[in-house]
C-alpha atoms as a PDB file:
ATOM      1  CA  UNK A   1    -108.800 -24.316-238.878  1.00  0.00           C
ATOM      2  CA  UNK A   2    -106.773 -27.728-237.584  1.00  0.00           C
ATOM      3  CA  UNK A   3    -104.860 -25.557-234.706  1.00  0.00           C
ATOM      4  CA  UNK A   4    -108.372 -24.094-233.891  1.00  0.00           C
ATOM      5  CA  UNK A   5    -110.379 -27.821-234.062  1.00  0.00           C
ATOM      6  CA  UNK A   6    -106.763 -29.347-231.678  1.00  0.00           C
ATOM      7  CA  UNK A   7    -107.499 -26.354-229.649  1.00  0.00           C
ATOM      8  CA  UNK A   8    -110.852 -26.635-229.224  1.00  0.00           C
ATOM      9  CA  UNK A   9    -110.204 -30.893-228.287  1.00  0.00           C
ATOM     10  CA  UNK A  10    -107.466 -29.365-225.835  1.00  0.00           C
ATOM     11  CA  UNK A  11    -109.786 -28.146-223.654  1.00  0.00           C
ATOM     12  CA  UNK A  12    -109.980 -24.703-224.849  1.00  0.00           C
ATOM     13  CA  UNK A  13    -112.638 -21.964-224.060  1.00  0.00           C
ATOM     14  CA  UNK A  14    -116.163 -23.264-225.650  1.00  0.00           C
ATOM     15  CA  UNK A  15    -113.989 -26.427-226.819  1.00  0.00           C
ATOM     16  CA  UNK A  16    -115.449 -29.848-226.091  1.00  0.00           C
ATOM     17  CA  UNK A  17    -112.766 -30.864-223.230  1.00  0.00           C
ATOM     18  CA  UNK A  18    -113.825 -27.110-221.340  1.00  0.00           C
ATOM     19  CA  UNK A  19    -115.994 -28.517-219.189  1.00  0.00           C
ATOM     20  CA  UNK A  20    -113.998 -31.868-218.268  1.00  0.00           C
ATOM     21  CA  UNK A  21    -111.350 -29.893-217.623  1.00  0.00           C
ATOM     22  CA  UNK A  22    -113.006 -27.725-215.183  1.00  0.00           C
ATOM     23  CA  UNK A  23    -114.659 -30.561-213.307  1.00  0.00           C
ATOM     24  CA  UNK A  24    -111.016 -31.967-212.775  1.00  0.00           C
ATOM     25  CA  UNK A  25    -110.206 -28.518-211.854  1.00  0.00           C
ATOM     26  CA  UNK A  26    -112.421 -28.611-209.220  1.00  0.00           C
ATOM     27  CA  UNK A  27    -112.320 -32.020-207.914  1.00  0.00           C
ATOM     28  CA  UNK A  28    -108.631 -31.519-207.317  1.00  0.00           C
ATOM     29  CA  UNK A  29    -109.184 -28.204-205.196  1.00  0.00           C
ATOM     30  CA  UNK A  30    -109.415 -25.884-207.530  1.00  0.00           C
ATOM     31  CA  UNK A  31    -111.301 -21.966-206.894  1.00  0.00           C
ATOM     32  CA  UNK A  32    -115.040 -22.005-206.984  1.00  0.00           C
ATOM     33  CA  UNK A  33    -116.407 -24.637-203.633  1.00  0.00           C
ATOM     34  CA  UNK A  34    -115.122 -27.258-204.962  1.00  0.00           C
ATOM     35  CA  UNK A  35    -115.450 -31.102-202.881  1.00  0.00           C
ATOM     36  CA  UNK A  36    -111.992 -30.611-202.162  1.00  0.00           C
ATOM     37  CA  UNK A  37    -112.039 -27.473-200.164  1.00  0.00           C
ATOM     38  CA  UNK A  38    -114.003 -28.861-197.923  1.00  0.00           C
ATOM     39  CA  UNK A  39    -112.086 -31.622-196.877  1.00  0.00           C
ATOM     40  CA  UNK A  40    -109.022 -29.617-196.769  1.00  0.00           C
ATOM     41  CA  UNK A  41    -110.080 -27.055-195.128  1.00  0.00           C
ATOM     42  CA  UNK A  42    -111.282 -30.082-192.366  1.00  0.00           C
ATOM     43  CA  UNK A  43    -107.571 -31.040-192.476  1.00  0.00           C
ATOM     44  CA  UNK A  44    -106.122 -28.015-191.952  1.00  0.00           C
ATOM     45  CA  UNK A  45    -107.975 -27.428-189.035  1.00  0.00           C
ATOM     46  CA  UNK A  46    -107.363 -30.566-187.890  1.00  0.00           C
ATOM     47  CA  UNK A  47    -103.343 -29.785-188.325  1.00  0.00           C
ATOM     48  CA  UNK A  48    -103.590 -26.934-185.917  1.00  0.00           C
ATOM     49  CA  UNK A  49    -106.268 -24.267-188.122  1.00  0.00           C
ATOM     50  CA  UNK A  50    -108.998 -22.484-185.825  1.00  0.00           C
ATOM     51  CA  UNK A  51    -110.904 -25.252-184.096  1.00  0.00           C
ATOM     52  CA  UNK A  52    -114.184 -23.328-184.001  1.00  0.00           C
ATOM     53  CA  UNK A  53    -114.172 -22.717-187.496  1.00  0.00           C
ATOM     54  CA  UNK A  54    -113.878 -26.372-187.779  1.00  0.00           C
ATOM     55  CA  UNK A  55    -117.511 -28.935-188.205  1.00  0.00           C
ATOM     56  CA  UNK A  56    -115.245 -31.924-186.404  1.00  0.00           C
ATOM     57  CA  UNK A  57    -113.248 -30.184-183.312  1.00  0.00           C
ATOM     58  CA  UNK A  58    -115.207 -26.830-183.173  1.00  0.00           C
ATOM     59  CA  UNK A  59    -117.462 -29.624-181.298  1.00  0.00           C
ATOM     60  CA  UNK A  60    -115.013 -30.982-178.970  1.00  0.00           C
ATOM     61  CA  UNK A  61    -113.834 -27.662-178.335  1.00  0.00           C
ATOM     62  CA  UNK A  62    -117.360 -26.801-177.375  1.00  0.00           C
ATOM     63  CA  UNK A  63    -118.040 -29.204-174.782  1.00  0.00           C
ATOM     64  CA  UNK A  64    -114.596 -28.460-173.457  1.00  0.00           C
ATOM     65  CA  UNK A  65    -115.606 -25.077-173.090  1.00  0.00           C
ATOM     66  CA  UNK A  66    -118.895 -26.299-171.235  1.00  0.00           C
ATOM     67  CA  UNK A  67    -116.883 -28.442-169.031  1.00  0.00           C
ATOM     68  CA  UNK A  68    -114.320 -26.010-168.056  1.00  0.00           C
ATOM     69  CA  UNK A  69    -117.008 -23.415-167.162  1.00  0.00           C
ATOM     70  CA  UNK A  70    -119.021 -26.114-164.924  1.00  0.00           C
ATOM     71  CA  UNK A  71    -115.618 -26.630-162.895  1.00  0.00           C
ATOM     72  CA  UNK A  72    -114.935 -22.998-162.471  1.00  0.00           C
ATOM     73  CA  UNK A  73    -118.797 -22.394-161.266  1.00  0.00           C
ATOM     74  CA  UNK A  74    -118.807 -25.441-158.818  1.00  0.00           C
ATOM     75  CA  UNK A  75    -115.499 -24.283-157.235  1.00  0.00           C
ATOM     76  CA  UNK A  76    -116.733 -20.809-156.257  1.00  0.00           C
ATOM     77  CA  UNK A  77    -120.112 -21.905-155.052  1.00  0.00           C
ATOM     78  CA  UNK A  78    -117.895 -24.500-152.841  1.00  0.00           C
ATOM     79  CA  UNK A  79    -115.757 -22.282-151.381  1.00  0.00           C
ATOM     80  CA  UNK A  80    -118.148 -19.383-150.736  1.00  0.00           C
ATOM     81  CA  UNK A  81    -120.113 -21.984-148.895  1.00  0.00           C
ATOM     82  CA  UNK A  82    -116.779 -23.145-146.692  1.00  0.00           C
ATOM     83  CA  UNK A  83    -116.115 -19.539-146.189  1.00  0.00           C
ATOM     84  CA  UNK A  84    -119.479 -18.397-144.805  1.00  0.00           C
ATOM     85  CA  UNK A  85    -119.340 -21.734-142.441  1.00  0.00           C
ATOM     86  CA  UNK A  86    -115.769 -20.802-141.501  1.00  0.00           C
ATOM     87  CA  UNK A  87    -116.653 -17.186-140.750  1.00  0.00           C
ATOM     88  CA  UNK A  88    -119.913 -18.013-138.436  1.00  0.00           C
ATOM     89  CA  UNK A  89    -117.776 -20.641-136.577  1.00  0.00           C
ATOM     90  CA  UNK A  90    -115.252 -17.890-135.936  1.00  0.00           C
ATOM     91  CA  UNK A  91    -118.012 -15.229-134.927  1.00  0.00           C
ATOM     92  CA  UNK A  92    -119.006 -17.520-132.329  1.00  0.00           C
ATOM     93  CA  UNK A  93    -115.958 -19.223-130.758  1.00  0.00           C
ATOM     94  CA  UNK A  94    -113.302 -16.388-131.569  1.00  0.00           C
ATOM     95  CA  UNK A  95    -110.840 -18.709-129.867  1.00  0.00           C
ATOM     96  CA  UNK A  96    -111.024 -21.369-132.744  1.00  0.00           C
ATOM     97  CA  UNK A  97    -109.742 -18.635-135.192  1.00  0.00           C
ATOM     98  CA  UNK A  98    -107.054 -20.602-136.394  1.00  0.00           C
ATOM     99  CA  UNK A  99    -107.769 -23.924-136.373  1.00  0.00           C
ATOM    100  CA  UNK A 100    -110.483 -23.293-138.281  1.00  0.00           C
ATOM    101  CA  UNK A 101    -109.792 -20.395-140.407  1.00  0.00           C
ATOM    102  CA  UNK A 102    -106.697 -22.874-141.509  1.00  0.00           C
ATOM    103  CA  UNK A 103    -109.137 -25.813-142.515  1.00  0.00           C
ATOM    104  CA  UNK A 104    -110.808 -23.586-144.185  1.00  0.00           C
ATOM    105  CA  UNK A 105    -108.125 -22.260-146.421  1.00  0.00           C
ATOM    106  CA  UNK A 106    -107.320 -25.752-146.838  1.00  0.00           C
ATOM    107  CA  UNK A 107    -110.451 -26.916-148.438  1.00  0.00           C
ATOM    108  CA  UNK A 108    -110.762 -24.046-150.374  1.00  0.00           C
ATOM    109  CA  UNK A 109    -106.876 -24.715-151.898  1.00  0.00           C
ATOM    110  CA  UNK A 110    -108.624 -28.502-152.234  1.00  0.00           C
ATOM    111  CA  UNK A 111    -111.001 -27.241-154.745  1.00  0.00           C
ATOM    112  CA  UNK A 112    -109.155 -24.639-156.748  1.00  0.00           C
ATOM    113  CA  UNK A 113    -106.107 -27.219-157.088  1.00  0.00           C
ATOM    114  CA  UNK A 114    -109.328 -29.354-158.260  1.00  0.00           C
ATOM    115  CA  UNK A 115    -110.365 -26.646-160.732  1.00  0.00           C
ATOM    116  CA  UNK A 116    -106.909 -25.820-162.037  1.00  0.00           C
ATOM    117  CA  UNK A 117    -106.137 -29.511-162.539  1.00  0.00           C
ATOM    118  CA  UNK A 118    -109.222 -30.230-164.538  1.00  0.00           C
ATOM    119  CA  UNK A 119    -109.129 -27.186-166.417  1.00  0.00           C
ATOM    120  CA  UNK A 120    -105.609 -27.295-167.730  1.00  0.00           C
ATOM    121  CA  UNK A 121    -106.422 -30.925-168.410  1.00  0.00           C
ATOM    122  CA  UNK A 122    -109.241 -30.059-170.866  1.00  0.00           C
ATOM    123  CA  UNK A 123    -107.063 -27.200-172.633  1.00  0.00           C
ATOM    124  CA  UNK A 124    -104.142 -30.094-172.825  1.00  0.00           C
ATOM    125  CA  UNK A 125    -106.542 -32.326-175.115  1.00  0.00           C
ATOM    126  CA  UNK A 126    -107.964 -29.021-176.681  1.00  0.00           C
ATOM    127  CA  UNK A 127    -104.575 -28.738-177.778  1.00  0.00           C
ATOM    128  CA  UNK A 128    -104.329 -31.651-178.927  1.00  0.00           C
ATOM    129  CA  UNK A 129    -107.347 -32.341-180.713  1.00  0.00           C
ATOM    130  CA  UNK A 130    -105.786 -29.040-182.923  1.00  0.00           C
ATOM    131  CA  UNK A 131    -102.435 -30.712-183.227  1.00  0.00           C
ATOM    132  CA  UNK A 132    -100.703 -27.938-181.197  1.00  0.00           C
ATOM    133  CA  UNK A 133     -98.429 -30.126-179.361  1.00  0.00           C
ATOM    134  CA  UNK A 134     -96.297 -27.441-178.010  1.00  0.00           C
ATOM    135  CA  UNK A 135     -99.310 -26.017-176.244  1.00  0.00           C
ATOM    136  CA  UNK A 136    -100.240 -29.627-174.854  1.00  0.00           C
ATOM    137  CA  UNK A 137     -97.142 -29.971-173.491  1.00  0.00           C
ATOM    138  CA  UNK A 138     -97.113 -26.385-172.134  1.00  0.00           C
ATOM    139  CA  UNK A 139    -100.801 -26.918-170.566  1.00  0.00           C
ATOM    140  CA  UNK A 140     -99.304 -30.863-169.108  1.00  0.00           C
ATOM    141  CA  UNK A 141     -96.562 -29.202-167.838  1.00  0.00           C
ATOM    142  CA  UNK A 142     -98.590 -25.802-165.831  1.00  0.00           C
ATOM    143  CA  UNK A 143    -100.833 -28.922-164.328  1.00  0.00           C
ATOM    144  CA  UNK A 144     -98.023 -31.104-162.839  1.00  0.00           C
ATOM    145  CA  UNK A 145     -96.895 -27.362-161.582  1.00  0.00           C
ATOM    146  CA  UNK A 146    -100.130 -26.588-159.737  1.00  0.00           C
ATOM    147  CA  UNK A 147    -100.126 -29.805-158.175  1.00  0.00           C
ATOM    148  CA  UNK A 148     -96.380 -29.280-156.483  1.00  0.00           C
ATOM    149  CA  UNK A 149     -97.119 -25.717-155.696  1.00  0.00           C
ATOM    150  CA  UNK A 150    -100.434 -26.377-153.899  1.00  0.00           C
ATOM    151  CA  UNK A 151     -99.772 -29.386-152.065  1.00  0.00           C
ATOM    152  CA  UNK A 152     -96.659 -27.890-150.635  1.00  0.00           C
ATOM    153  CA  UNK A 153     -99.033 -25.145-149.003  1.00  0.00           C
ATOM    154  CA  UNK A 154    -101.755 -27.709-148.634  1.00  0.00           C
ATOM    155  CA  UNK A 155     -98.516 -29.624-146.412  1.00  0.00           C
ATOM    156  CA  UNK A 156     -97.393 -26.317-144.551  1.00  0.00           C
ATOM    157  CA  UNK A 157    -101.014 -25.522-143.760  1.00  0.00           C
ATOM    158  CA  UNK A 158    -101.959 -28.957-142.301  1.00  0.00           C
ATOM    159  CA  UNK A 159     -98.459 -29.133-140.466  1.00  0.00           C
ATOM    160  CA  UNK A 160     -99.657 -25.497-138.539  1.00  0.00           C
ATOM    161  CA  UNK A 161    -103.314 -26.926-137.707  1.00  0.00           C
ATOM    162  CA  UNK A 162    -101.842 -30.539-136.487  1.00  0.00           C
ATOM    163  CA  UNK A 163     -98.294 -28.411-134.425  1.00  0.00           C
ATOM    164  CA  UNK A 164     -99.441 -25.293-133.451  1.00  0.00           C
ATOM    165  CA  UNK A 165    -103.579 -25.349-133.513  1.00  0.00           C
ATOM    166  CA  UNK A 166    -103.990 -28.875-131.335  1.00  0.00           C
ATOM    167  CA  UNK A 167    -100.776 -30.507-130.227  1.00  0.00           C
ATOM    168  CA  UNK A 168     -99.696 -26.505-129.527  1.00  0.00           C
ATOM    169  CA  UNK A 169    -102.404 -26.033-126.959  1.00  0.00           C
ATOM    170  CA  UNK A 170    -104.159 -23.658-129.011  1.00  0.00           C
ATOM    171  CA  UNK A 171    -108.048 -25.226-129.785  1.00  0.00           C
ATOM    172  CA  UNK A 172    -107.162 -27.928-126.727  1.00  0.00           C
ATOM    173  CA  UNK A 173    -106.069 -25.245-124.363  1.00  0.00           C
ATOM    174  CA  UNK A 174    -109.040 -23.121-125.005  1.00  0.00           C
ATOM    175  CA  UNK A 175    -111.382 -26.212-124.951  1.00  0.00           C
ATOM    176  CA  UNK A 176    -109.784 -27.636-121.742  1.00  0.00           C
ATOM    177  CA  UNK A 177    -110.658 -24.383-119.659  1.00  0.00           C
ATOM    178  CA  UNK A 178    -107.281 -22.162-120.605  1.00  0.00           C
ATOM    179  CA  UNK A 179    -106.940 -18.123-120.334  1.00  0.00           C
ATOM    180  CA  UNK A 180    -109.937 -17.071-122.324  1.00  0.00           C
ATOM    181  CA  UNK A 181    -110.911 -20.282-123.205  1.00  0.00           C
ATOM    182  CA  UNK A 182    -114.996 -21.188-123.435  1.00  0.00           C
ATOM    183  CA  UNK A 183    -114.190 -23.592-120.491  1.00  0.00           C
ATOM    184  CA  UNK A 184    -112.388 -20.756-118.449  1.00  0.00           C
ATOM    185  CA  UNK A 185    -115.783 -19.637-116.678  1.00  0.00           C
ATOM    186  CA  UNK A 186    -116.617 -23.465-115.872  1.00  0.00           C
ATOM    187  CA  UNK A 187    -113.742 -24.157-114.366  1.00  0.00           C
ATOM    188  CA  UNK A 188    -113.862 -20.711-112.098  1.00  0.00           C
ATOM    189  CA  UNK A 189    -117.560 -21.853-111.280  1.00  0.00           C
ATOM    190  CA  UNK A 190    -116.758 -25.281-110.185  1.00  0.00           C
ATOM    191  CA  UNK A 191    -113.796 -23.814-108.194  1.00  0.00           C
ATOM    192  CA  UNK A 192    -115.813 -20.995-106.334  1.00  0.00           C
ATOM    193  CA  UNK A 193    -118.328 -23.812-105.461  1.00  0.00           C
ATOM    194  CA  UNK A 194    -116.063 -26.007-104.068  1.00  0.00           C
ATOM    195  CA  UNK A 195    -114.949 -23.362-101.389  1.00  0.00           C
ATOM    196  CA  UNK A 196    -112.452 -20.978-103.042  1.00  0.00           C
ATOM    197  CA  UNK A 197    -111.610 -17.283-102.226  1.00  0.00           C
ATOM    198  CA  UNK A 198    -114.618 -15.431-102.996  1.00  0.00           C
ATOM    199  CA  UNK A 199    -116.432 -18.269-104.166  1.00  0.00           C
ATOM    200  CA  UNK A 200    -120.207 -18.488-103.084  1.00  0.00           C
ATOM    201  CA  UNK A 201    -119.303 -21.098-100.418  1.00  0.00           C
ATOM    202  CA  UNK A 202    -116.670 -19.322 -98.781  1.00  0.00           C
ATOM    203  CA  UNK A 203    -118.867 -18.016 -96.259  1.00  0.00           C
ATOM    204  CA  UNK A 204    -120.036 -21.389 -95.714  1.00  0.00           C
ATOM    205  CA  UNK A 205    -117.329 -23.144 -95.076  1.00  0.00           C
ATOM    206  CA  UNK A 206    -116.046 -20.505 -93.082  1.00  0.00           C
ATOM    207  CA  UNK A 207    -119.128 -21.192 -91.018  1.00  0.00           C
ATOM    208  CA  UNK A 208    -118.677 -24.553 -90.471  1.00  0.00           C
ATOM    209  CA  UNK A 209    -114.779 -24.100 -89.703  1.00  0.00           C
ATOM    210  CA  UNK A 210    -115.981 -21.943 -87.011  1.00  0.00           C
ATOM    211  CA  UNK A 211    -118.445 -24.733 -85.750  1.00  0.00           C
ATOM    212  CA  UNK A 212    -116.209 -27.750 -85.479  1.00  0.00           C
ATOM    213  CA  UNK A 213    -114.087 -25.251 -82.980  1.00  0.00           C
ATOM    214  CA  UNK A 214    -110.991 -24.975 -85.358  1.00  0.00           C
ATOM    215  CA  UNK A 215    -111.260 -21.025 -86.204  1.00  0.00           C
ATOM    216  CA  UNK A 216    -111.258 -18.909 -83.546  1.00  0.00           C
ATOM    217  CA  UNK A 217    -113.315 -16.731 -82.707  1.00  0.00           C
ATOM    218  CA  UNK A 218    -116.135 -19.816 -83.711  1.00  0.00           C
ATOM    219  CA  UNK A 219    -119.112 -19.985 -82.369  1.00  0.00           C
ATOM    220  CA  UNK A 220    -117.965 -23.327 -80.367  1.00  0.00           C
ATOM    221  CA  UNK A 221    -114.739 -21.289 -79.284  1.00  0.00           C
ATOM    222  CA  UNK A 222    -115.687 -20.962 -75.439  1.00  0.00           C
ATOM    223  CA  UNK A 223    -117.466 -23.959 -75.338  1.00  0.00           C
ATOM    224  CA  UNK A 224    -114.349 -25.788 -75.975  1.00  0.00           C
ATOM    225  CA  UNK A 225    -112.262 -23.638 -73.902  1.00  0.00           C
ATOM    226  CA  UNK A 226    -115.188 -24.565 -71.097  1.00  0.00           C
ATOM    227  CA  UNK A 227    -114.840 -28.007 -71.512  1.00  0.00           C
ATOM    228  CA  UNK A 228    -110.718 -27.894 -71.258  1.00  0.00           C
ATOM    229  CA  UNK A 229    -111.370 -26.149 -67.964  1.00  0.00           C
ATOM    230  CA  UNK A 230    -114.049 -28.272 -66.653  1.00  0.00           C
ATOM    231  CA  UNK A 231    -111.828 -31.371 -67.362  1.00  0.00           C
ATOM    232  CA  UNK A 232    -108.552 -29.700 -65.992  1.00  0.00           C
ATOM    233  CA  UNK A 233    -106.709 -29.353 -68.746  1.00  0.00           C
ATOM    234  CA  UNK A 234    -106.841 -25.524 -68.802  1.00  0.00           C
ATOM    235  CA  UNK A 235    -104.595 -23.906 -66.499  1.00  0.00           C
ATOM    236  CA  UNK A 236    -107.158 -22.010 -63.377  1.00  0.00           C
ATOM    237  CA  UNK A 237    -110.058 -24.638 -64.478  1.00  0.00           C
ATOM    238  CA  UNK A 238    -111.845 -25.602 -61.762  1.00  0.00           C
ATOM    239  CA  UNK A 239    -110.843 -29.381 -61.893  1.00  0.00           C
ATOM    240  CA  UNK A 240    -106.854 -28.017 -61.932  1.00  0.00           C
ATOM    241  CA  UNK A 241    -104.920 -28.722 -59.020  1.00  0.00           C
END
C-alpha cells in the first residue's frame, strides 16, 4: 500500500503528479503538439530546414521567388523588343548588318548579365536566410563569375563595333557613298550631272565644246578656220601674201 501511495505521488499512471508530469513533458518538447515543437521546428528551419515549410522564411523565400521571376520576364520582353528593332534596321539598310547586329547583341548581354546578377543575388540571401552558407558563398561566387565572363564579351564586342564597324570603314564607308553603300547611287548621280561618261550631260557639254570651236568637227569649226583665212593667218587665205 506505501510503495503504491509513493508511486502514485511519483507521478505514476492515475497518480496525482500524472498530469504535472505530462504538462512538463510537453512544455519541454515532448510527443503530442506540444509549445515546443513549434518553436523548434521554427529553429530548425531557420538552421538550414526547408524554408517553405517554414511560417518566418517560407515568406522571404516567397517574395524572392516573385522577384526573381519579374527579372527573368522583363529581360526577355527587353531583348525581344531590341531584337525585332535590330532585325527591321537590318532589313532595310543590309549594309549596317554589323554595326548594328553587334549593338544589338550588346544590349541584349546588358540585360541578361542584369538578370543573372540579380537573380543569383536573391538565391545568395535565400541562402542565407536558411543558414546554408556554403550555398551563399557558391551563389556570391557564380555572380562575381558572370560579371567577368560577360563584360569580357561585352569589351570584345564594343572593341569590333568602335575598330572594325566605324573607324574600319564599314557603316562610314557605306554612309559616305562606298561600293554598295546607300550613298553609292548619289554620288554616281551627282557625277553623271556634272558631265561624266554617260552621264545625262555628256551630250551637252559635248555640245557646247563643239560651239566654243575647241572639238572639231564643231559647229563653229569652219567659221574659225574662215576667220584664220580672212585675217591671213591660214596658209592660201586670201589676206596671205
Amino acid at each position: 500500500m506505501i510503495t503504491g501511495v509513493i508511486g502514485g505521488i511519483g507521478g505514476g499512471d492515475g497518480g496525482p503528479l500524472g498530469p504535472i508530469t505530462g504538462i512538463i513533458g510537453g512544455i519541454t518538447g515532448g510527443d503530442g503538439g506540444s509549445p515546443l515543437d513549434i518553436l523548434t521546428g521554427i529553429i530548425g528551419g531557420i538552421a538550414g530546414g526547408d524554408l517553405g515549410n517554414n511560417p518566418v522564411t517560407g515568406v522571404i523565400q516567397t517574395g524572392i521567388d516573385i522577384l526573381q521571376g519579374v527579372e527573368s520576364l522583363k529581360t526577355e520582353i527587353i531583348n525581344t523588343g531590341i531584337n525585332t528593332v535590330a532585325d527591321t534596321i537590318i532589313g532595310v539598310f543590309p549594309q549596317a548588318e554589323h554595326p548594328v547586329g553587334d549593338l544589338a547583341n550588346l544590349g541584349t548581354l546588358t540585360f541578361e548579365t542584369s538578370r543573372d546578377t540579380v537573380n543569383g543575388t536573391l538565391e545568395a540571401i535565400s541562402d542565407l536566410a536558411g543558414a546554408d552558407f556554403g550555398g551563399a558563398m557558391g551563389n556570391a561566387t557564380g555572380v562575381i563569375g558572370t560579371l567577368i565572363n560577360n563584360g569580357s564579351t561585352a569589351a570584345d564586342i564594343i572593341q569590333h563595333v568602335v575598330g572594325e564597324d566605324l573607324l574600319g570603314g564599314g557603316i562610314i564607308g557605306g554612309i559616305g557613298g562606298g561600293d554598295g553603300g546607300p550613298l553609292g547611287a548619289i554620288t554616281g548621280i551627282i557625277g553623271g550631272i556634272g558631265g561624266g561618261d554617260g552621264g545625262p550631260l555628256g551630250p551637252i557639254t559635248g555640245i557646247i565644246g563643239g560651239i566654243t570651236g575647241g572639238g572639231d568637227g564643231g559647229p563653229l569649226g569652219a567659221i574659225t578656220g574662215i576667220i584664220g583665212g580672212i585675217t591671213g593667218g591660214g596658209d592660201g587665205g586670201p589676206l596671205g601674201p
